[in-house]
Protein backbone atom coordinates (compact mmCIF):
# COMPACT_ATOMS: atom_id res chain seq x y z
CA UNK A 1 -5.26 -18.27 22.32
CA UNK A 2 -3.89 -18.87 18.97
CA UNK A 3 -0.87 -21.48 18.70
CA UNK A 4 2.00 -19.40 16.66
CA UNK A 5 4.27 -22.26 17.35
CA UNK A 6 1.99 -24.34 15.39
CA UNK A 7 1.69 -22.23 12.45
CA UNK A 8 5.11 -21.57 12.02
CA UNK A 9 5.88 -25.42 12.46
CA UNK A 10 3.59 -25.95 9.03
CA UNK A 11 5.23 -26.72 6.14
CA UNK A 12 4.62 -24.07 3.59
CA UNK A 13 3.30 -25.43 -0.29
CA UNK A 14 4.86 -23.28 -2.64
CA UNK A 15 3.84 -24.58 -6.54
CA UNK A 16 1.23 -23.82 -7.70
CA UNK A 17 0.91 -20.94 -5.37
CA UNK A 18 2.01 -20.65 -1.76
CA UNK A 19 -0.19 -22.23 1.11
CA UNK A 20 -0.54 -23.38 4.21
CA UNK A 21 -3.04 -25.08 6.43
CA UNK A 22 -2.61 -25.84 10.02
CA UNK A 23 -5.46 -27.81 12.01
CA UNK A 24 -6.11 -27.24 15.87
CA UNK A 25 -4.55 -23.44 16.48
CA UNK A 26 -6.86 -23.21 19.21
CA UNK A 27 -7.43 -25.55 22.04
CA UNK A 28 -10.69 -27.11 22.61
CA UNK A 29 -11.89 -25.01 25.67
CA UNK A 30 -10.76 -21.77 23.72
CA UNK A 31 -12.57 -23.12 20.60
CA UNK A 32 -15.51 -23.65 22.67
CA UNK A 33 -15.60 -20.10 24.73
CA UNK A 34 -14.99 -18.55 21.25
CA UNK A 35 -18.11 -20.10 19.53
CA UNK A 36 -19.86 -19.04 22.52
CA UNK A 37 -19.05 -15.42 22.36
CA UNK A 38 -18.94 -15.67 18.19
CA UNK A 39 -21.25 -12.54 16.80
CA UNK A 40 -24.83 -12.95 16.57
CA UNK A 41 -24.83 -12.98 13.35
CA UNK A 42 -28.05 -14.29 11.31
CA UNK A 43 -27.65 -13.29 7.60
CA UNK A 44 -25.09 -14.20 4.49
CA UNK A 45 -22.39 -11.76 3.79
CA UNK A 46 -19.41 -10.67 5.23
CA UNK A 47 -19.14 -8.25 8.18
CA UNK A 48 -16.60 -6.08 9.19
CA UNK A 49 -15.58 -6.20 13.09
CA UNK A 50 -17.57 -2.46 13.43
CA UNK A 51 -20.37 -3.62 12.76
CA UNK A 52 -20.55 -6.76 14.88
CA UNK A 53 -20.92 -7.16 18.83
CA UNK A 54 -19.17 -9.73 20.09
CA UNK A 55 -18.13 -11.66 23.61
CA UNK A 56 -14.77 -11.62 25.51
CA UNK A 57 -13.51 -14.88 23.99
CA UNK A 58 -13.85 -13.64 20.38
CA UNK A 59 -12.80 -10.51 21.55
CA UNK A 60 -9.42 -11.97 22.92
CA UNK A 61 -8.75 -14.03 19.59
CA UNK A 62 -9.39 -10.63 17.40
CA UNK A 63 -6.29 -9.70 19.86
CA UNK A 64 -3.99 -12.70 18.95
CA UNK A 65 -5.08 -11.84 15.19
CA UNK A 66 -3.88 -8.32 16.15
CA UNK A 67 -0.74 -9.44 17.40
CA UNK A 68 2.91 -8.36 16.18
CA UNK A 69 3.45 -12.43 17.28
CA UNK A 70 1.17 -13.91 14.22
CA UNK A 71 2.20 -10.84 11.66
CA UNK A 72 5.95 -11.94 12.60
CA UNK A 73 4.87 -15.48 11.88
CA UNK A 74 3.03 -15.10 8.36
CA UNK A 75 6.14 -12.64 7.66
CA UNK A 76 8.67 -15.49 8.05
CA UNK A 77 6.66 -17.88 6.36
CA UNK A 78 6.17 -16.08 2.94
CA UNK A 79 9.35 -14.38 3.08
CA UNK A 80 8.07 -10.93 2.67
CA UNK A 81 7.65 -7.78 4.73
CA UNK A 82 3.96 -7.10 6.22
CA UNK A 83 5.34 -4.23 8.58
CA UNK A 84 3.69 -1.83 5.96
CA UNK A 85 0.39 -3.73 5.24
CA UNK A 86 -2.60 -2.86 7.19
CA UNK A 87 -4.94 -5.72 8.14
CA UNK A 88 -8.62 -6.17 7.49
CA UNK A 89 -10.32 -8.34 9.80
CA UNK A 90 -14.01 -9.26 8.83
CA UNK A 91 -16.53 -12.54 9.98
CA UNK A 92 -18.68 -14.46 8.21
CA UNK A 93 -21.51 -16.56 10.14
CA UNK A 94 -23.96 -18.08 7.32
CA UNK A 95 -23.07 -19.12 3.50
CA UNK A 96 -25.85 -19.20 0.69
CA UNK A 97 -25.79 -21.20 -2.70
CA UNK A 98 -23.84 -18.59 -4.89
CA UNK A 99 -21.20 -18.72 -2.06
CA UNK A 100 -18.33 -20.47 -2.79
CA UNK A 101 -16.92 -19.79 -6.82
CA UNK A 102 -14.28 -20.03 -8.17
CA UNK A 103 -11.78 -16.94 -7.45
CA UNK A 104 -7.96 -15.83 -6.44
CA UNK A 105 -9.36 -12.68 -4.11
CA UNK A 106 -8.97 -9.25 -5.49
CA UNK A 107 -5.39 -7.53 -5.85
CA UNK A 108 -5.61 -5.31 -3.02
CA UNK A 109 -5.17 -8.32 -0.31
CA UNK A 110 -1.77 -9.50 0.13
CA UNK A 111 -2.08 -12.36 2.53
CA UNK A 112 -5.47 -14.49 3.21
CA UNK A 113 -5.93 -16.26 6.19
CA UNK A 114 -9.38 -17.83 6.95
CA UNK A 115 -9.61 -19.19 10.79
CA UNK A 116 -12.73 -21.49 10.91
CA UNK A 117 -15.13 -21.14 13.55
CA UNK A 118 -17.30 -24.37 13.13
CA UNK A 119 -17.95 -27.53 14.90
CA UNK A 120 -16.03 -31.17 13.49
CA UNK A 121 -17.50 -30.51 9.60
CA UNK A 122 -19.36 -33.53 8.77
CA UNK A 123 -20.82 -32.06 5.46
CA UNK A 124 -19.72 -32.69 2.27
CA UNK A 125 -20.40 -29.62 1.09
CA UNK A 126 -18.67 -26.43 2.23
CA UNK A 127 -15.38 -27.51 2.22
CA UNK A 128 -12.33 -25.36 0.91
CA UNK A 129 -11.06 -26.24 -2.47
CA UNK A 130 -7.59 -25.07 -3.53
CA UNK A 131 -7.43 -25.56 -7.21
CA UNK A 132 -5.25 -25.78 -10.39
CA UNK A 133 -7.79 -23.93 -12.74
CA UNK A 134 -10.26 -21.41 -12.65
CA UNK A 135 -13.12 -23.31 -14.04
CA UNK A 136 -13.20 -26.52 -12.42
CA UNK A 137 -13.90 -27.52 -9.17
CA UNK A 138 -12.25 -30.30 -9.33
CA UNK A 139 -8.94 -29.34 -10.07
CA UNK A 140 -7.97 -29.74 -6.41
CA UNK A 141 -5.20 -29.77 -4.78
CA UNK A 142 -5.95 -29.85 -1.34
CA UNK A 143 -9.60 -29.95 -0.15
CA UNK A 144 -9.95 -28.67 3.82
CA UNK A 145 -12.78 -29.26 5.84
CA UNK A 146 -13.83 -26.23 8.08
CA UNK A 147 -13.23 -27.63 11.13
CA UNK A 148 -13.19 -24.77 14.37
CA UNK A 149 -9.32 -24.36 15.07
CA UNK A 150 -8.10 -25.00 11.27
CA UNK A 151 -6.44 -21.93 9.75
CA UNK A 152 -5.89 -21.58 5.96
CA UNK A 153 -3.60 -19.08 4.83
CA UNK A 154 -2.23 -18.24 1.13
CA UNK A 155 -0.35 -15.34 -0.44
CA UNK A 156 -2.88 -13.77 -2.99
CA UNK A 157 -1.33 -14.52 -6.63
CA UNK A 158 -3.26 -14.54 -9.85
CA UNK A 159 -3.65 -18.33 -9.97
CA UNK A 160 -4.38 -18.91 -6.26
CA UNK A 161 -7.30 -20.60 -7.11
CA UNK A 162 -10.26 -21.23 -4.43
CA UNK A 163 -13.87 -22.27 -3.93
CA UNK A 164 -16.16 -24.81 -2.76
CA UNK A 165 -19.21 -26.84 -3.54
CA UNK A 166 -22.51 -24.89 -2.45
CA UNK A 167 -23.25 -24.41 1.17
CA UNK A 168 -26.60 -23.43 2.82
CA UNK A 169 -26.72 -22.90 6.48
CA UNK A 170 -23.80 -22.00 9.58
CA UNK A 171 -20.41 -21.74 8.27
CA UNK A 172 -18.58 -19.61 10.52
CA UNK A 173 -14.94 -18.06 9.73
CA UNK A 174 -12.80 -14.89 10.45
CA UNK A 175 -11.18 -13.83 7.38
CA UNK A 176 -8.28 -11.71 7.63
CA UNK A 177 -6.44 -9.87 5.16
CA UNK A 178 -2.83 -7.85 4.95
CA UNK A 179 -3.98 -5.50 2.77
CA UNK A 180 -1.70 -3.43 -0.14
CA UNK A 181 -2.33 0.27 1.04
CA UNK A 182 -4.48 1.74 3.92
CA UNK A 183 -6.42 3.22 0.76
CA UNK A 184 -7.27 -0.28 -0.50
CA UNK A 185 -7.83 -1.19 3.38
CA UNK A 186 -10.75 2.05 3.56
CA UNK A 187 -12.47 1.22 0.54
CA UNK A 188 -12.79 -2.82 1.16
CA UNK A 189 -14.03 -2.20 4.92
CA UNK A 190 -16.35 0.76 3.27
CA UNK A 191 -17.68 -1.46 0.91
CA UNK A 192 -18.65 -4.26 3.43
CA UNK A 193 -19.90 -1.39 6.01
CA UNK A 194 -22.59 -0.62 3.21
CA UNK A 195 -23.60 -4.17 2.63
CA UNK A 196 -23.95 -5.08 6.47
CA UNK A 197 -26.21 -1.69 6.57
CA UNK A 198 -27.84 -2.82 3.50
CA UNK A 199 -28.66 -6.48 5.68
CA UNK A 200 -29.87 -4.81 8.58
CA UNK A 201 -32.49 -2.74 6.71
CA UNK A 202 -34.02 -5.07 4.60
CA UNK A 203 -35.09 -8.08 6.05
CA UNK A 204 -34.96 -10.39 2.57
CA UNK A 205 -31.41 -9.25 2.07
């Protein structure tokens, strides 16, 4: 599903820290079989792929993510060696107002990539701020809408500055991660396991 070729034909920012963002990595029909078969999921928060069910569709595009073809990619593109990182795939269906501040991501992940899931984003909300500083939202220097098909990718650094204006409502993403060590990898995907289980037992959550 995923178009490699079109990842590793985006040019890579490297100053302030390195990024990419390609538009269109899937094609419409696979956009539109993936939405269909997208977890049902109804709540805030991000899930790990355990504790989701999912459709064929999605289920063939957590493949592609899987693939030694898109690690090979990302590799090349950074210039570093991912042969050792283990990858953390998790979803995120809904955003809420605290969603959205101002943050790098924590040490233990490597690479970022966020692959959004949406329709064309007509909001003006909700859209993905890389930024110059860590306190102001408008320091941008890209802003991406989260159009389905549009992958974002950075290597983690401690001024990789990201966030974006509150967001209430669908916002759908898969967010994957090469992560440090398998030991960072465990306690990240236990960590979300107990939140999702947290969701599905309280209703307000």
């Amino acid at each position: 599903m995923i178009d490699f070729d079109a990842i590793a034909g985006t040019a890579l920012t490297r100053e302030p820290f390195q990024f990419f963002a390609t538009p269109g990595i899937l094609s419409p029909a696979d956009l539109a079989a993936v939405r269909r078969d997208f977890p049902a999921i109804r709540k805030p928060g991000i899930f790990p792929l355990s504790e989701l069910t999912y459709g064929p569709a999605f289920a063939r595009l957590v493949e592609d993510i899987r693939s030694q073809a898109l690690e090979d990619v990302l590799a090349e593109k950074y210039g570093v060696d991912l042969s050792d990182k283990p990858l953390m795939i998790t979803v995120r269906g809904h955003a809420q107002k605290k969603d959205g501040r101002i943050h790098t991501d924590t040490k233990t992940k490597f690479v970022t990539c966020l692959l959004y899931l949406n329709e064309i984003w007509e909001d003006g909300d909700g859209r993905l701020r890389l930024l110059r500083k860590p306190d102001d939202l408008t320091s941008t220097i890209v802003e991406i809408p989260p159009n389905g098909g549009t992958l974002v990718s950075f290597l983690r650094s401690d001024n990789s500055w990201h966030g974006h204006e509150p967001h209430v409502g669908e916002r759908r993403y898969v967010m994957f991660n090469w992560m440090t060590s398998h030991e960072a990898l465990r306690r990240e995907l236990g960590r979300h396991r107990f939140s999702a289980k947290v969701k599905q037992l309280n209703p307000f959550a």
